[in-house]
C-alpha atoms as a PDB file:
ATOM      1  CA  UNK A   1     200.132  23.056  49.698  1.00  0.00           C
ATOM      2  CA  UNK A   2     198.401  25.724  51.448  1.00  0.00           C
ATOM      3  CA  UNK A   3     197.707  23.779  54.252  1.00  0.00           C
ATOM      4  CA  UNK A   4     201.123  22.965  54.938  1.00  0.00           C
ATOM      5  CA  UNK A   5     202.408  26.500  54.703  1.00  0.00           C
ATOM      6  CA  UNK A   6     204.053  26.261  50.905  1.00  0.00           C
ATOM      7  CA  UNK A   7     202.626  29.150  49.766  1.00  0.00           C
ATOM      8  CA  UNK A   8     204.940  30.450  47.404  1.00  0.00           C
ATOM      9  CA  UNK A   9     204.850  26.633  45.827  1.00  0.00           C
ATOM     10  CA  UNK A  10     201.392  26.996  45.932  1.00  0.00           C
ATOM     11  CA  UNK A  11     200.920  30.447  44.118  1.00  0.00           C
ATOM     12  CA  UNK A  12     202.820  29.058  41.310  1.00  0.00           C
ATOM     13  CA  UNK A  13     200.575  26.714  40.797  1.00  0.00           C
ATOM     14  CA  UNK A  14     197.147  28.556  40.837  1.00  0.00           C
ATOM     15  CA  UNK A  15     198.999  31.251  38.748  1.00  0.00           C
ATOM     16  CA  UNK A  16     199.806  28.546  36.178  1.00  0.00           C
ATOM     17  CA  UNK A  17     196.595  27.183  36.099  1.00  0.00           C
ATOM     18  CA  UNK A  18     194.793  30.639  35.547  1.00  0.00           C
ATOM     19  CA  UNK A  19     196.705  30.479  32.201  1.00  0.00           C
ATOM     20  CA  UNK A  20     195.467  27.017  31.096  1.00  0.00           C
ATOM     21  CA  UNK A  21     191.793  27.510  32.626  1.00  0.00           C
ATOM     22  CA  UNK A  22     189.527  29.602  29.307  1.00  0.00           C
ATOM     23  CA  UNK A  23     187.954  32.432  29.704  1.00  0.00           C
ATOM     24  CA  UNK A  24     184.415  30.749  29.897  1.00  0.00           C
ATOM     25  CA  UNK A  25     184.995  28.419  32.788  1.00  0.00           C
ATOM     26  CA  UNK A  26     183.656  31.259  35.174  1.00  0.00           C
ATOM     27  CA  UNK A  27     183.240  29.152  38.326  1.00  0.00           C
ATOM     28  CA  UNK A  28     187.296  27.794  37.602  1.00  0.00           C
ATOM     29  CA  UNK A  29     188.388  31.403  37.561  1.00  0.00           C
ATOM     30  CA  UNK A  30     186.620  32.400  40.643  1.00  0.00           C
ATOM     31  CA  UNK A  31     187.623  29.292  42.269  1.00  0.00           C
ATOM     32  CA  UNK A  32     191.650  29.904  41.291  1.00  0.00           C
ATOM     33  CA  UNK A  33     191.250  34.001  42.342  1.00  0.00           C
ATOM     34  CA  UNK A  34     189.610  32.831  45.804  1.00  0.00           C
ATOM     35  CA  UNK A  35     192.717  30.580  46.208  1.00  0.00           C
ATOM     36  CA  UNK A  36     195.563  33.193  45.179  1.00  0.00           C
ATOM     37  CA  UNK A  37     193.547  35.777  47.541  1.00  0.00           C
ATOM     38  CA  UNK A  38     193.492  33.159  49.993  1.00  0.00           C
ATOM     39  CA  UNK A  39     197.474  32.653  49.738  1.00  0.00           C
ATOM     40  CA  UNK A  40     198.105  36.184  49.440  1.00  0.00           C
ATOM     41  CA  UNK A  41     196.255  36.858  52.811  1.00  0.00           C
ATOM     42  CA  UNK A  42     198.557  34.295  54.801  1.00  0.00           C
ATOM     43  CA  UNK A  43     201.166  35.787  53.688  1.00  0.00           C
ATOM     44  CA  UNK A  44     199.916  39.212  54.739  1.00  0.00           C
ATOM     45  CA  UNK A  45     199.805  40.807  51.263  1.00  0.00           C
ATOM     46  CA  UNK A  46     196.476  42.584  51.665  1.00  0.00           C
ATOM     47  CA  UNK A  47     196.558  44.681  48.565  1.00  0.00           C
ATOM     48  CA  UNK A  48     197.073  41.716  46.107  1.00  0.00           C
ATOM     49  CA  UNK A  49     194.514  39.472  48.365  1.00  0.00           C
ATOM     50  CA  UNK A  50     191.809  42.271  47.792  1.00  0.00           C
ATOM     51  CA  UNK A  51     192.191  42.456  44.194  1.00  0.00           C
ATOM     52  CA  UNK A  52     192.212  38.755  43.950  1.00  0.00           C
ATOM     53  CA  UNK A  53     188.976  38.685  46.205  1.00  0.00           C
ATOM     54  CA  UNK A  54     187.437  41.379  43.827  1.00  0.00           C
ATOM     55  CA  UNK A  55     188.138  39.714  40.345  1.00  0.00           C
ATOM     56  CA  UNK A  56     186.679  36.650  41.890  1.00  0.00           C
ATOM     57  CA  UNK A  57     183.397  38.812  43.287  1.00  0.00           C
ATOM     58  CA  UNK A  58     183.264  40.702  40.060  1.00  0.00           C
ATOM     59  CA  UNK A  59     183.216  37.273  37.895  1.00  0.00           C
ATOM     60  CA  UNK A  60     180.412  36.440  40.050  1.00  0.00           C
ATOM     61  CA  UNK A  61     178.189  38.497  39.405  1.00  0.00           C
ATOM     62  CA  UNK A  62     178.144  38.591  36.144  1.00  0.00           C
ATOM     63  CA  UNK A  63     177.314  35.094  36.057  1.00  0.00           C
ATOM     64  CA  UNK A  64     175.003  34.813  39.034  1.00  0.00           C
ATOM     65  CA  UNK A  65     172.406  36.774  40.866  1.00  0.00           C
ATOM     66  CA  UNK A  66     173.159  39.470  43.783  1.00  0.00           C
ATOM     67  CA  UNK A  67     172.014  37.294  46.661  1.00  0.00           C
ATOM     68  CA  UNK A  68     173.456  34.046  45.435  1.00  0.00           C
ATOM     69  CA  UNK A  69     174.900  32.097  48.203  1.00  0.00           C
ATOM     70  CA  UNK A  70     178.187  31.806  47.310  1.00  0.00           C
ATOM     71  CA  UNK A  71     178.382  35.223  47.005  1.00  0.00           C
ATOM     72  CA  UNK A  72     178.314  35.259  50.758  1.00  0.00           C
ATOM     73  CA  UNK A  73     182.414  33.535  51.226  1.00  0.00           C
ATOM     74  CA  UNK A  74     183.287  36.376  49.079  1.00  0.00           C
ATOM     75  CA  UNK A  75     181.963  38.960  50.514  1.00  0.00           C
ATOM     76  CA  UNK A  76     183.522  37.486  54.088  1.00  0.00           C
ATOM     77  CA  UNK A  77     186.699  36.859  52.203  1.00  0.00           C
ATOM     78  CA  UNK A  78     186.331  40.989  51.190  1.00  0.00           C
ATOM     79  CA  UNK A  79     185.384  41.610  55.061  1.00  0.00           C
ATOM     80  CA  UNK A  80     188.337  40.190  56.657  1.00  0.00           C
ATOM     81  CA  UNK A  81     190.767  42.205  54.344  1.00  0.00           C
ATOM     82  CA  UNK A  82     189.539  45.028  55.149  1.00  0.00           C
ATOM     83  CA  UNK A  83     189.349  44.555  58.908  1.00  0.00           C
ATOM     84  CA  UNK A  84     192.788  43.386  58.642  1.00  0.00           C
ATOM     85  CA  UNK A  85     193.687  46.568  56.974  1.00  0.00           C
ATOM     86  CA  UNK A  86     191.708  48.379  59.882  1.00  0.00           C
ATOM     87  CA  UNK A  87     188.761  49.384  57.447  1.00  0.00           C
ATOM     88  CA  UNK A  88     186.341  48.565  59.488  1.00  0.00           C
ATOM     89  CA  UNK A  89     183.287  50.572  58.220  1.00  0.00           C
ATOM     90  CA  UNK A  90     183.944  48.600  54.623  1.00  0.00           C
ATOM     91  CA  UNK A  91     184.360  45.448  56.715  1.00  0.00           C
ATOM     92  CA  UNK A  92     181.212  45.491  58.448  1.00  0.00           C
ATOM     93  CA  UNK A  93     178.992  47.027  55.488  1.00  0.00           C
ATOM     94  CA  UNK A  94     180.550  43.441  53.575  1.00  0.00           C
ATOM     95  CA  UNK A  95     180.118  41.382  56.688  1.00  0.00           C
ATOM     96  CA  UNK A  96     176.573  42.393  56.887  1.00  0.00           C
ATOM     97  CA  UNK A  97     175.610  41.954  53.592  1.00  0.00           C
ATOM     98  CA  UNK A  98     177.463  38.070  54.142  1.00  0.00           C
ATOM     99  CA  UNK A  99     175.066  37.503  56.421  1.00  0.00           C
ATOM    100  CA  UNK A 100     171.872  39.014  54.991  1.00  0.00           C
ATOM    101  CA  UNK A 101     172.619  36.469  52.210  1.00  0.00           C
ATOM    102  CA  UNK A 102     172.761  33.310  54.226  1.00  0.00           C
ATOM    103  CA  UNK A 103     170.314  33.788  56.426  1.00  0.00           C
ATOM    104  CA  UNK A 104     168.217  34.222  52.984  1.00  0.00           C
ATOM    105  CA  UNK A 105     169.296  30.538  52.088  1.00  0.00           C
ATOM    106  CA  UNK A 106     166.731  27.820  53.101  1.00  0.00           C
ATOM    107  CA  UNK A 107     169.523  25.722  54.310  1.00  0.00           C
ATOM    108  CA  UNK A 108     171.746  27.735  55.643  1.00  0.00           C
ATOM    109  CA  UNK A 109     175.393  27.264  56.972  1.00  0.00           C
ATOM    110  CA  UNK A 110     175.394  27.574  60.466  1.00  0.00           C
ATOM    111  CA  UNK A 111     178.930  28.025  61.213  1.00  0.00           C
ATOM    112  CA  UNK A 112     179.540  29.933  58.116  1.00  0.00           C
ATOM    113  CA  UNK A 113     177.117  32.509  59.911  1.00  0.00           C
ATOM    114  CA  UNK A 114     179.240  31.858  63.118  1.00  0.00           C
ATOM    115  CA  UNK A 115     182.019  32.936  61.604  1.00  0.00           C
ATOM    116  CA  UNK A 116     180.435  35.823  60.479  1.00  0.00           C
ATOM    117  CA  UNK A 117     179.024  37.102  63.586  1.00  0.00           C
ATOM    118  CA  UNK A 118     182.512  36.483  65.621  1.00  0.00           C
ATOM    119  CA  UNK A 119     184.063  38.912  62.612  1.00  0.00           C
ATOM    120  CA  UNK A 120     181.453  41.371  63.460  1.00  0.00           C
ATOM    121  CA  UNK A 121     181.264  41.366  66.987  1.00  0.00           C
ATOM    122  CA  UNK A 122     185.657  42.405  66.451  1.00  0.00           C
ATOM    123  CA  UNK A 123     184.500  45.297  64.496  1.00  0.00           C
ATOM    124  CA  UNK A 124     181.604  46.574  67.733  1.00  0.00           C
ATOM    125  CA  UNK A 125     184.156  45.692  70.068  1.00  0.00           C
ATOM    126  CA  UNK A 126     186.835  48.088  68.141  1.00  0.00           C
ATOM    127  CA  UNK A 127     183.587  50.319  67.886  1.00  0.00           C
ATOM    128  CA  UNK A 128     183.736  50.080  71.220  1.00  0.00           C
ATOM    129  CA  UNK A 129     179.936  49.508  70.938  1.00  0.00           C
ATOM    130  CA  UNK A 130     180.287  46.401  73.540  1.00  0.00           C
ATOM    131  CA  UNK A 131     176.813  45.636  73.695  1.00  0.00           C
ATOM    132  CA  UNK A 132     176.391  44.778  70.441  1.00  0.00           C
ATOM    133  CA  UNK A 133     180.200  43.028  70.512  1.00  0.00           C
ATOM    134  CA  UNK A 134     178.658  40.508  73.334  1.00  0.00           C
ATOM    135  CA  UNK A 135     175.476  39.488  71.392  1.00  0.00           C
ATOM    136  CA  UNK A 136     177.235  38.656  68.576  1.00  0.00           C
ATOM    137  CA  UNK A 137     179.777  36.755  70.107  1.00  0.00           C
ATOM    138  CA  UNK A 138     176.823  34.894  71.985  1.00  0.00           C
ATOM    139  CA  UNK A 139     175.128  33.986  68.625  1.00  0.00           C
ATOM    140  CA  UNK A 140     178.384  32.582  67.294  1.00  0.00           C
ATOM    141  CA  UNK A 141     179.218  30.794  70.929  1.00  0.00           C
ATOM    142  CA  UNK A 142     175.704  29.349  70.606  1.00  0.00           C
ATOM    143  CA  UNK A 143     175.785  27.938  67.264  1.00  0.00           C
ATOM    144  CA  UNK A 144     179.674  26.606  67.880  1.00  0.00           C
ATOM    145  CA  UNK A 145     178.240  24.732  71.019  1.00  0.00           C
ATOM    146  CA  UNK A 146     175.893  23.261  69.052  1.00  0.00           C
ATOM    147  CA  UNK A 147     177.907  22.332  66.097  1.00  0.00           C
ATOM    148  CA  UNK A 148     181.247  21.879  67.785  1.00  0.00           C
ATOM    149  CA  UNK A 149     183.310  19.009  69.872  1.00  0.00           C
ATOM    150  CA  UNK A 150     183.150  20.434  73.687  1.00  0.00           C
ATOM    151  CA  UNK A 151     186.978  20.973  73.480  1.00  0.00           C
ATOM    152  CA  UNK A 152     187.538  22.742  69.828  1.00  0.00           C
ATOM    153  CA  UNK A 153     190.578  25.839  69.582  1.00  0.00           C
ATOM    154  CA  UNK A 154     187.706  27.466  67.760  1.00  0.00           C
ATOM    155  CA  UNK A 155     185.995  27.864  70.874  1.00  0.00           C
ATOM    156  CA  UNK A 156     188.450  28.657  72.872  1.00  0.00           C
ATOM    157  CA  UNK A 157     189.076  31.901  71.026  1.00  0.00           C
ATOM    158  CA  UNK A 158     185.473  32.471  71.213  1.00  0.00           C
ATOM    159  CA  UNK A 159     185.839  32.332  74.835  1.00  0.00           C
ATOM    160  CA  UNK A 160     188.384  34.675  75.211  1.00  0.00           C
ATOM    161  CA  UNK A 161     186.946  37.391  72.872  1.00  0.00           C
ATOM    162  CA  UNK A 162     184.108  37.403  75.488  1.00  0.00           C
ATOM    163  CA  UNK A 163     186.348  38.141  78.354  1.00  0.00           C
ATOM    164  CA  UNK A 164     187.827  40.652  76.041  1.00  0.00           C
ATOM    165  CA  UNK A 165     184.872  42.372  76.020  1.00  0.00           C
ATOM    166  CA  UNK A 166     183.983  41.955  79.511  1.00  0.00           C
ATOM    167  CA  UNK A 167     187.409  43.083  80.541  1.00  0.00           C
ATOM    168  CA  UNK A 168     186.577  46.612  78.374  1.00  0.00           C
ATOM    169  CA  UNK A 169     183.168  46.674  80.327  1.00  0.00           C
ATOM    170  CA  UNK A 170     185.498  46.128  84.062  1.00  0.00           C
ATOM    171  CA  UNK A 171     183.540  43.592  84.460  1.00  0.00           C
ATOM    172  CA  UNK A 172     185.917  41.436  85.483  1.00  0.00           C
ATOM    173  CA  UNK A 173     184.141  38.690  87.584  1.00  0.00           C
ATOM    174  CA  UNK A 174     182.610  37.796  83.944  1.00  0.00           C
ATOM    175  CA  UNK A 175     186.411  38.000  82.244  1.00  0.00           C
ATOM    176  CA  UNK A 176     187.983  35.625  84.536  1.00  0.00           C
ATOM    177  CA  UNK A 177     184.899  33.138  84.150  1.00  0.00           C
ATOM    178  CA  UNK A 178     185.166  32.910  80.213  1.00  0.00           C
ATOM    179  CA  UNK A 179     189.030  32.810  80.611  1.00  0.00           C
ATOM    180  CA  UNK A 180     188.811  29.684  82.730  1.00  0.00           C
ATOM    181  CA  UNK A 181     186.802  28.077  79.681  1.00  0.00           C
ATOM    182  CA  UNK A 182     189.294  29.498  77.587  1.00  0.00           C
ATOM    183  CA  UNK A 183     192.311  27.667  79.429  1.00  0.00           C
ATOM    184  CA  UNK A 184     190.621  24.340  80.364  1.00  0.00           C
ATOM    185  CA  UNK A 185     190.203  23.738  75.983  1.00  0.00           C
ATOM    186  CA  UNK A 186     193.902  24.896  75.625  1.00  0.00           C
ATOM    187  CA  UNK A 187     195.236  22.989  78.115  1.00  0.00           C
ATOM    188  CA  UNK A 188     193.552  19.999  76.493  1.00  0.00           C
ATOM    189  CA  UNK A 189     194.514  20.921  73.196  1.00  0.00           C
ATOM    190  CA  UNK A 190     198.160  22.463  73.148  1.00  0.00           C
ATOM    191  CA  UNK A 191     201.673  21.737  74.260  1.00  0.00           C
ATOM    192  CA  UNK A 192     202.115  22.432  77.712  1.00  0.00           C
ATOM    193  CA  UNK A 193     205.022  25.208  76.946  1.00  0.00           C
ATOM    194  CA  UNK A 194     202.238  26.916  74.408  1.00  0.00           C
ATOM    195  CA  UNK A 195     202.765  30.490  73.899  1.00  0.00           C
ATOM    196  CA  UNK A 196     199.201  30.811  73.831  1.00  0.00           C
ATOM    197  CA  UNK A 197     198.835  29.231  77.128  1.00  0.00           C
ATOM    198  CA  UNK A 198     201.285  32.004  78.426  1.00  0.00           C
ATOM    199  CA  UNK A 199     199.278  34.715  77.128  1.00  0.00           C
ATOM    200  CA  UNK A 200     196.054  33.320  78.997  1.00  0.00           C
ATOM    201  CA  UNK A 201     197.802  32.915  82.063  1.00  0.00           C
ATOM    202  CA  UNK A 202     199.164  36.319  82.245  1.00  0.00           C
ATOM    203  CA  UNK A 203     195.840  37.658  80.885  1.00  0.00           C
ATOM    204  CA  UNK A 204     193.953  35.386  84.469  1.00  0.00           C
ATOM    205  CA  UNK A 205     196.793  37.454  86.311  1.00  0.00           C
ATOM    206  CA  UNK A 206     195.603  40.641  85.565  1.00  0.00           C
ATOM    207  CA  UNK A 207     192.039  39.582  86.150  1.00  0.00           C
ATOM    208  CA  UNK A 208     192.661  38.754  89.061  1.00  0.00           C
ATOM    209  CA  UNK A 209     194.895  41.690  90.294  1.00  0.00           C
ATOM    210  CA  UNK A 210     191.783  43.842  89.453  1.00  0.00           C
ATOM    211  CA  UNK A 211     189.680  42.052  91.388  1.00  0.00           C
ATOM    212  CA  UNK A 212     192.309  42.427  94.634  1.00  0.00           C
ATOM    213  CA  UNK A 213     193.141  38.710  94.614  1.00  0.00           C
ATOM    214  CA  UNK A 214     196.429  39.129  94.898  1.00  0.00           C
ATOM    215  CA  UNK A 215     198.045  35.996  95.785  1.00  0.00           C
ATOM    216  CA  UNK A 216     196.037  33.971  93.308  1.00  0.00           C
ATOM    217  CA  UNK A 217     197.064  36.710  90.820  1.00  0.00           C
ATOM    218  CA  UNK A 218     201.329  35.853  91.390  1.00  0.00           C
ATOM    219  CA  UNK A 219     200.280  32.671  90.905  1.00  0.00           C
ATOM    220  CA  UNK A 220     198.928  32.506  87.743  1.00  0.00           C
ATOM    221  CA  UNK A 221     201.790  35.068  86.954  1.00  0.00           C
ATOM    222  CA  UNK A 222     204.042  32.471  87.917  1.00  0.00           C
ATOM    223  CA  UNK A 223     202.574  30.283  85.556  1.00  0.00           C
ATOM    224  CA  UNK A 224     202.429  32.528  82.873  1.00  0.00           C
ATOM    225  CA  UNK A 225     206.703  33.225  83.094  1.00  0.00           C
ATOM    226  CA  UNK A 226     207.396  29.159  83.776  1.00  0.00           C
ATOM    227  CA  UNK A 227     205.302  28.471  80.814  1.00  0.00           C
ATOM    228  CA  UNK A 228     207.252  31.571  78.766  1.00  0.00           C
ATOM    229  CA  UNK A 229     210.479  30.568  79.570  1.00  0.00           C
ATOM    230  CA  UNK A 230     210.180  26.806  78.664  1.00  0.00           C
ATOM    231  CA  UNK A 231     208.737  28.190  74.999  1.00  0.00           C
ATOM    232  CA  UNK A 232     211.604  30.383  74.323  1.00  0.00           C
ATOM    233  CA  UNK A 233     214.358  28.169  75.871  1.00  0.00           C
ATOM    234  CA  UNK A 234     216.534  27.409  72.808  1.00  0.00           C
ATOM    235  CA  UNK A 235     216.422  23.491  73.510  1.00  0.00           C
ATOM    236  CA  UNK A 236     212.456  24.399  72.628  1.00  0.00           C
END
């Protein structure tokens, strides 16, 4: 049900099965509060998604030691709250101590610790600390690369948080590049009317107006409004 959007449907039914699950079935109660923080996230309730997030890390560690892996997805879980809610100090104190506790784990998951590193490297970049934003985004690309399908959305956005980044450094040589990765995976990968496609586009245009390449820049402009007005035409 979450999956498919229904999440009123489905916080019903984790709500309903909290009252049938007993008070000793720990890992079913921290299961059941990472779903209803999960659901209340998507539907951009932060407040009740932290306090869902929080029973579930509390239950855990009364049951379970301080660096037990799965204590790692919580504290993530924690993370993105708070960088949602523009916390970022609390995010990246919870990020980091998601990571020290995988990297800890003799089998570690590698794209969990992607994941965590592309959170991070939002925070330096808001920081403004860009250095730091670009290795971190590099440690995640490198592990997606590795992981991934070439042609994933996942990297995609990957890609065009590094030209973020390089954009904020004016180095825009570098920005273009990683958008051109970013647009050959979305064109392969979404509609051709794609809102996100527009965005790109428009994002090359500017790029490239920086960088006094000005005819190249109307064209990808033009793009960016043919591509606009076909996703916003009411027969779309």
């Amino acid at each position: 049900m979450i999956a498919m959007g229904q999440f009123d449907k489905a916080d019903e039914f984790d709500a309903s099965a909290f009252e049938m699950t007993s008070d000793n079935d720990w890992n079913e109660r921290t299961h059941l509060h990472h779903q209803l923080g999960h659901i209340h996230d998507e539907k951009g309730d932060l407040e009740t998604a932290l306090f869902h997030y929080e029973e579930a890390f509390s239950i855990q560690l009364e049951n379970v030691p301080r660096d037990d892996p799965s204590l790692s997805l919580t504290y993530t879980d924690i993370g993105s709250v708070f960088m949602s809610q523009y916390d970022f100090d609390e995010a990246l104190e919870h990020f980091l101590h998601a990571l020290s506790i995988t990297l800890q784990n003799s089998n570690p998951d590698l794209l969990e610790i992607a994941t965590t590193r592309s959170y991070m490297s939002g925070i330096f970049y808001e920081f403004k600390a860009f250095k730091n934003s670009l290795t971190s985004h590099q440690e995640a690309l490198n592990t997606r690369q590795k992981l991934l399908p070439p042609v994933p959305p996942l990297l995609a956005t990957t890609y065009n948080s590094i030209s973020l980044v390089h954009e904020a450094t004016n180095d825009h040589l570098k920005a273009f590049y990683f958008y051109e990765k970013t647009l050959n995976i979305e064109e392969k990968s979404l509609p051709s009317n794609h809102p996100t496609l527009d965005v790109v586009y428009h994002n090359m245009s500017e790029v490239l107006e920086r960088l006094n390449r000005y005819q190249e820049a109307v064209k990808y402009q033009t793009h960016a409004v043919n591509i606009g007005r076909m996703a916003y035409e009411p027969d779309h």
